[in-house]
Protein backbone atom coordinates (compact mmCIF):
# COMPACT_ATOMS: atom_id res chain seq x y z
CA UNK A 1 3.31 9.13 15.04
CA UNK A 2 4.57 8.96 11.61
CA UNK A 3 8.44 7.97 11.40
CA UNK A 4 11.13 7.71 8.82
CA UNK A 5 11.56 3.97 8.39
CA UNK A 6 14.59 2.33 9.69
CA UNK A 7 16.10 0.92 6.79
CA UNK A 8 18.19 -1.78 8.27
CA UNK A 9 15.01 -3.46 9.32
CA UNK A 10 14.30 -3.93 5.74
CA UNK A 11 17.90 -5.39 4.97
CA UNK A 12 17.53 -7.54 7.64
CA UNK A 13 14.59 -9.17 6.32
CA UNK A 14 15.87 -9.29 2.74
CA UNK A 15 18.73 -11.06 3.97
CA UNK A 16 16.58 -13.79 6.06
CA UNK A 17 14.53 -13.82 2.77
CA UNK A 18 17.51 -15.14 0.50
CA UNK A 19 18.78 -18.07 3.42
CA UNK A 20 15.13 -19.03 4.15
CA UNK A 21 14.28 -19.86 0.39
CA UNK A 22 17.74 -20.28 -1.57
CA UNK A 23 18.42 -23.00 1.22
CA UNK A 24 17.22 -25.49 -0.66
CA UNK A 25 17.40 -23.94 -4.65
CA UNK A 26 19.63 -22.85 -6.89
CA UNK A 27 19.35 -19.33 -8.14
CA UNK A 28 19.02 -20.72 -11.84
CA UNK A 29 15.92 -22.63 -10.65
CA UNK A 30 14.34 -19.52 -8.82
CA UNK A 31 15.23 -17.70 -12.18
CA UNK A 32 13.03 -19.91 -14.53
CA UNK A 33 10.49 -20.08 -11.48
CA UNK A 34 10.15 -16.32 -11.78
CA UNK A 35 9.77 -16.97 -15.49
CA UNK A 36 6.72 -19.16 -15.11
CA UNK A 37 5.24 -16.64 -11.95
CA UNK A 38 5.73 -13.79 -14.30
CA UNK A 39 3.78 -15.49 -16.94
CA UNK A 40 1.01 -16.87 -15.20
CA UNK A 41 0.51 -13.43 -13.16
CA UNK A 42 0.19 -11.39 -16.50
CA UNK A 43 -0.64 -13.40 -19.32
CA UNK A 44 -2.46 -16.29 -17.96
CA UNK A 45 -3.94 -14.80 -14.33
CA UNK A 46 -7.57 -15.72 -14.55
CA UNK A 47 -6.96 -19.50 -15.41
CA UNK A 48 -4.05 -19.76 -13.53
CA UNK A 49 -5.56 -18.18 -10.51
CA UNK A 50 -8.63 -19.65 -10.69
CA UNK A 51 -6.45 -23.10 -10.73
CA UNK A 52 -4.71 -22.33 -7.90
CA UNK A 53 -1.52 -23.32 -9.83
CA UNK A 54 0.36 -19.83 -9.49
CA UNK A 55 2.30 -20.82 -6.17
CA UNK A 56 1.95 -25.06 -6.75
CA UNK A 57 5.85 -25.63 -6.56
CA UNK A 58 8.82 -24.46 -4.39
CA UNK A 59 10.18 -22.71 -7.00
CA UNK A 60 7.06 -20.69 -7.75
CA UNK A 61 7.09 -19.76 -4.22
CA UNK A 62 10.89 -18.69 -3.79
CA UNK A 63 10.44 -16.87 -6.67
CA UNK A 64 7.28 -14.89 -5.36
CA UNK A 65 8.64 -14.44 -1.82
CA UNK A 66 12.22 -13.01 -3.60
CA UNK A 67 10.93 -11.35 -6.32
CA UNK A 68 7.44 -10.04 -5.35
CA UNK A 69 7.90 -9.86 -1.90
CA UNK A 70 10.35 -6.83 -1.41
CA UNK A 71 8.47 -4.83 -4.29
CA UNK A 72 5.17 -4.75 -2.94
CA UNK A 73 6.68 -3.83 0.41
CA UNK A 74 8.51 -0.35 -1.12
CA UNK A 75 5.62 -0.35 -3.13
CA UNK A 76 3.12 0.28 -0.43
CA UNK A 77 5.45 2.04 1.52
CA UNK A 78 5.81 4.51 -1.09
CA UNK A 79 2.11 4.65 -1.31
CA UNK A 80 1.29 5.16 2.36
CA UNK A 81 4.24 7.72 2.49
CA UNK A 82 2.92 9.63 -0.61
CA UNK A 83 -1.24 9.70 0.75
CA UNK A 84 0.49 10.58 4.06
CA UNK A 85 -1.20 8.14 5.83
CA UNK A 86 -1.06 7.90 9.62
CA UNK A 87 -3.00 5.26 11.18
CA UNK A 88 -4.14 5.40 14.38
CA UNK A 89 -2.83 2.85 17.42
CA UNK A 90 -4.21 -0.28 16.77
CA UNK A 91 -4.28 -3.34 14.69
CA UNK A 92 -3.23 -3.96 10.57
CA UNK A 93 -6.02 -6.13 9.22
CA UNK A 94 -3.85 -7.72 6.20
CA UNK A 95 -6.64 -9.20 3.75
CA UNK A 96 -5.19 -12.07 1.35
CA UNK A 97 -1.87 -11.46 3.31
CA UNK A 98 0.29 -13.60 0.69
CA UNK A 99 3.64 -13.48 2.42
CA UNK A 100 2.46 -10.38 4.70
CA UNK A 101 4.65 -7.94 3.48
CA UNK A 102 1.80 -5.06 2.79
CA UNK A 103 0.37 -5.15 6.49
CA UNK A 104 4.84 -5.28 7.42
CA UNK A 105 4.46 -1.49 5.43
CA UNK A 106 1.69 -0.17 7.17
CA UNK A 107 2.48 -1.28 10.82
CA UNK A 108 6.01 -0.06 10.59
CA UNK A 109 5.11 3.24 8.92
CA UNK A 110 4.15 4.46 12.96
CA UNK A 111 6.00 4.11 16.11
CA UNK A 112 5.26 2.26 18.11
CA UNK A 113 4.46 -0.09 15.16
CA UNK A 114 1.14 -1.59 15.13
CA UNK A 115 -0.14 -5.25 15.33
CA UNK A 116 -1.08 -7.36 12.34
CA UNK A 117 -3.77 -9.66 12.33
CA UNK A 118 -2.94 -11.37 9.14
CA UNK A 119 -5.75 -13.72 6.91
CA UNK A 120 -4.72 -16.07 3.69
CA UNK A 121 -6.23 -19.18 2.47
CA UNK A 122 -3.20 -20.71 1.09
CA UNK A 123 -0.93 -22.38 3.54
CA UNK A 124 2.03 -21.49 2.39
CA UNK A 125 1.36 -18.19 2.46
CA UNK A 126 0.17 -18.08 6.48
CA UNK A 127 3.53 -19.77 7.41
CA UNK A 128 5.67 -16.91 5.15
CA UNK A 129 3.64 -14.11 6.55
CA UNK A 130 4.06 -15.10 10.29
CA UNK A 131 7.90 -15.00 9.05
CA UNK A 132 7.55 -11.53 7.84
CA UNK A 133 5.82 -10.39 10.42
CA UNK A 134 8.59 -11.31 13.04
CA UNK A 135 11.50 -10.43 10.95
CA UNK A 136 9.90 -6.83 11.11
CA UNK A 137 9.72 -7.25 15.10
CA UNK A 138 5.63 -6.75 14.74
CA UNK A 139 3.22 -8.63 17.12
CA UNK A 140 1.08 -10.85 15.06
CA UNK A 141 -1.79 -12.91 14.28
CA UNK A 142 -2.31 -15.22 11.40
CA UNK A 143 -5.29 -17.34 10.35
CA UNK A 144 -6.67 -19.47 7.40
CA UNK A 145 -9.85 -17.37 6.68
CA UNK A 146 -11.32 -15.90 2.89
CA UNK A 147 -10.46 -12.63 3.05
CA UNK A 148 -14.37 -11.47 2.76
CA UNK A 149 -15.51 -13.67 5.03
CA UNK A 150 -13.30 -12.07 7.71
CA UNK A 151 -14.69 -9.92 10.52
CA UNK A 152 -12.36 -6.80 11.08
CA UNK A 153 -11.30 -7.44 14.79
CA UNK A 154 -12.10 -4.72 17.57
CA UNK A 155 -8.99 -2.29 17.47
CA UNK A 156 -9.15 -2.26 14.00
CA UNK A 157 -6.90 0.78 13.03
CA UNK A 158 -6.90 0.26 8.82
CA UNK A 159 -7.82 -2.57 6.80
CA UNK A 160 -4.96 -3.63 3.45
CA UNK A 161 -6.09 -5.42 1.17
CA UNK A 162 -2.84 -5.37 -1.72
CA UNK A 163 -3.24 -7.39 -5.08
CA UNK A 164 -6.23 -9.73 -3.74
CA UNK A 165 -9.79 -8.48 -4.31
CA UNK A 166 -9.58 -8.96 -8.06
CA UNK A 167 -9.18 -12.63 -7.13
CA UNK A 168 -12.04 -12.44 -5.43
CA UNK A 169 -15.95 -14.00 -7.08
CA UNK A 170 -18.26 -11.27 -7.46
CA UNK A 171 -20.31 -12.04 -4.70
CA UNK A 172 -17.30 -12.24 -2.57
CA UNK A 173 -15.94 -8.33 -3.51
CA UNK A 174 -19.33 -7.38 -3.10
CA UNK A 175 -19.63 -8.70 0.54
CA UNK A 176 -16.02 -7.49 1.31
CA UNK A 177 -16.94 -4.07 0.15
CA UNK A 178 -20.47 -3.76 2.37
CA UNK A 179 -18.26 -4.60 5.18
CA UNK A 180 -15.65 -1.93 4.38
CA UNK A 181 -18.82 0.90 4.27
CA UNK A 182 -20.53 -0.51 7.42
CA UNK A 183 -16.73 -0.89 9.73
CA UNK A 184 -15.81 2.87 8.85
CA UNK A 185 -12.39 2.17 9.16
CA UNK A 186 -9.70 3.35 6.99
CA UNK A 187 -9.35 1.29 4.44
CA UNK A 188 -6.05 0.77 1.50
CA UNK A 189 -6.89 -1.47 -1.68
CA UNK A 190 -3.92 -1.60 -3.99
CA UNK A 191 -3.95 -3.57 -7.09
CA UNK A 192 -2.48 -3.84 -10.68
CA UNK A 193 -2.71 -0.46 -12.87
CA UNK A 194 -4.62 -2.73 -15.58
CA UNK A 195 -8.17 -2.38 -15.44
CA UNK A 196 -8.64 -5.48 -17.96
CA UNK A 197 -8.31 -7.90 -14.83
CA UNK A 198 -10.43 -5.14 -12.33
CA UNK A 199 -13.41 -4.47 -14.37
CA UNK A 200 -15.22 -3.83 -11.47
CA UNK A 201 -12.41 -0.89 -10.43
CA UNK A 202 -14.48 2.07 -11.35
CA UNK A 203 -17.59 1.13 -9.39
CA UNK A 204 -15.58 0.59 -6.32
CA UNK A 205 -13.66 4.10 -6.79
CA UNK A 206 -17.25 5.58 -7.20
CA UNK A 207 -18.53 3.83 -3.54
CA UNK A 208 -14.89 5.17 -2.06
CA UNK A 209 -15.29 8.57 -3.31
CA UNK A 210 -19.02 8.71 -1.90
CA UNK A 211 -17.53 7.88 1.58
CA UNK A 212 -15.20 10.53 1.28
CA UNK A 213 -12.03 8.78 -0.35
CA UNK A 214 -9.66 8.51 -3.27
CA UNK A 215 -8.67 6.83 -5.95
CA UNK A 216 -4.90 7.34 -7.43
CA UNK A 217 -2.54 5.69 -9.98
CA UNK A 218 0.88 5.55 -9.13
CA UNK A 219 4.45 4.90 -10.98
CA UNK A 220 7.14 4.90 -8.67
CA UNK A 221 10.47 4.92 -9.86
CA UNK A 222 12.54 2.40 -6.90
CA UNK A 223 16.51 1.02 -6.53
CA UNK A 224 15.46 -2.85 -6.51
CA UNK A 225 17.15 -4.55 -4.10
CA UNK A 226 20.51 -6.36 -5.37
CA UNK A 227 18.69 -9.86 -5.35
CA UNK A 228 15.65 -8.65 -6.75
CA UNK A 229 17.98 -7.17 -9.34
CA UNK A 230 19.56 -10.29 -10.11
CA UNK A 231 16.48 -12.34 -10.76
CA UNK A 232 15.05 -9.42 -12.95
CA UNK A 233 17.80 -9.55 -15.17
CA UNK A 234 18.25 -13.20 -15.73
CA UNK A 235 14.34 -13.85 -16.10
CA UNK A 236 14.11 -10.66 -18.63
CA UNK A 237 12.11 -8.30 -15.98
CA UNK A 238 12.02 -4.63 -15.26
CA UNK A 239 11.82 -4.11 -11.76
CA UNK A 240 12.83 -0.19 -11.76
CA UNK A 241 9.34 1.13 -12.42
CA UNK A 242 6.78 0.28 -9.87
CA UNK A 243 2.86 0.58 -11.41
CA UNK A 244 -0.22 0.17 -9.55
CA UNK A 245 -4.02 1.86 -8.83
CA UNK A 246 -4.78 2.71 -5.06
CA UNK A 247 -8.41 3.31 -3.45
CA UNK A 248 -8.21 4.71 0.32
CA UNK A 249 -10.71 6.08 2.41
């Protein structure tokens, strides 16, 4: 069943978030960190994606797990809560989990929660997800695998797949979107509102609508958490205004 989320649960992990990567940084060095994430997110994604270079320091990455981290969580919250989406008992497939906070959204949008069986292909990534997933309490499973190479387990209850398939290679997204028409399982792809970097966006909103889903844009107006607050301000960044393009099925 569908249940108001316990808010404290969210604290908590905000507050394990700041000791776990300001244990070894100073907030100035997180703040220019944030600077260089920012930049190579929105003006330099392609190269700096395809380079693998947009998480290659421990700054990058405290910067992305304070910064990005919380956001995306109230981001899909707020999206889940708004397509009032219940999912049924069973298992969070988190595609490209990144630091696992989207499948964290979805499992504890039910009670009981549901399990998470977590895929990344970036180290870093698998060990900050499996710390997610415990601060939330959830029963998980994380593995190095490409997120379209990745067989949907049985139990499968909804597939996530937030901010990663317009990383993917062509044939990749193709391959990851037969397997999302042949599993019939419901299925939530978030990514940035900006169509320059998902040029393939309308052709997969077309194949979702055919199976009976939606596409949406959302802006959602948030409180950013105090830290996230702080970084924002001294790295020039408006956190208050949430903006990204949904497809669910």
């Amino acid at each position: 069943m569908a249940v108001e989320f316990p808010s404290f649960l969210f604290h908590s992990f905000l507050k394990q978030v700041e000791e776990r990567q300001l244990a070894d940084l100073r907030f100035s060095e997180v703040t220019r960190a944030l600077r260089a994430l920012s930049s190579a997110y929105v003006e330099r994604r392609e190269t700096a994606l395809a380079d693998h270079k947009a998480l290659d320091g421990t700054g990058k990455r405290a910067a992305f797990a304070l910064y990005y981290g919380p956001l995306h969580f109230l981001l899909l919250q707020h999206i889940v809560r708004e397509l009032g989406i219940v999912p049924r008992p069973g298992i969070v497939v988190d595609l490209g989990c990144g630091t696992g906070v989207a499948g964290a959204a979805i499992a504890t949008s039910v009670v009981p929660p549901l399990r998470v069986f977590g895929v990344d292909t970036h180290p870093w990534t698998l060990d900050e997800a499996r710390f997610t997933y415990k601060a939330f309490g959830l029963s998980a499973d994380v593995r190095r695998s490409h997120a379209a190479k990745t067989r949907f387990p049985a139990g499968t209850s909804i597939v996530v797949a937030a901010f990663v398939v317009n990383e993917l290679k062509d044939h990749d997204r193709a391959a990851l979107l037969e397997q999302i028409k042949q599993a019939k399982v419901s299925t939530l792809i978030v990514e940035p509102i900006s169509q320059r970097i998902s040029p393939w966006w309308n052709d997969w909103a077309a194949e979702f609508e055919t199976m009976g889903g939606r596409a949406d844009t959302w802006k959602a107006r948030i409180e950013p958490p105090p830290t996230v607050k702080r970084l924002a301000k001294a790295a020039g960044l408006r956190p208050e205004m949430l903006t990204a393009r949904s497809l669910f099925v």
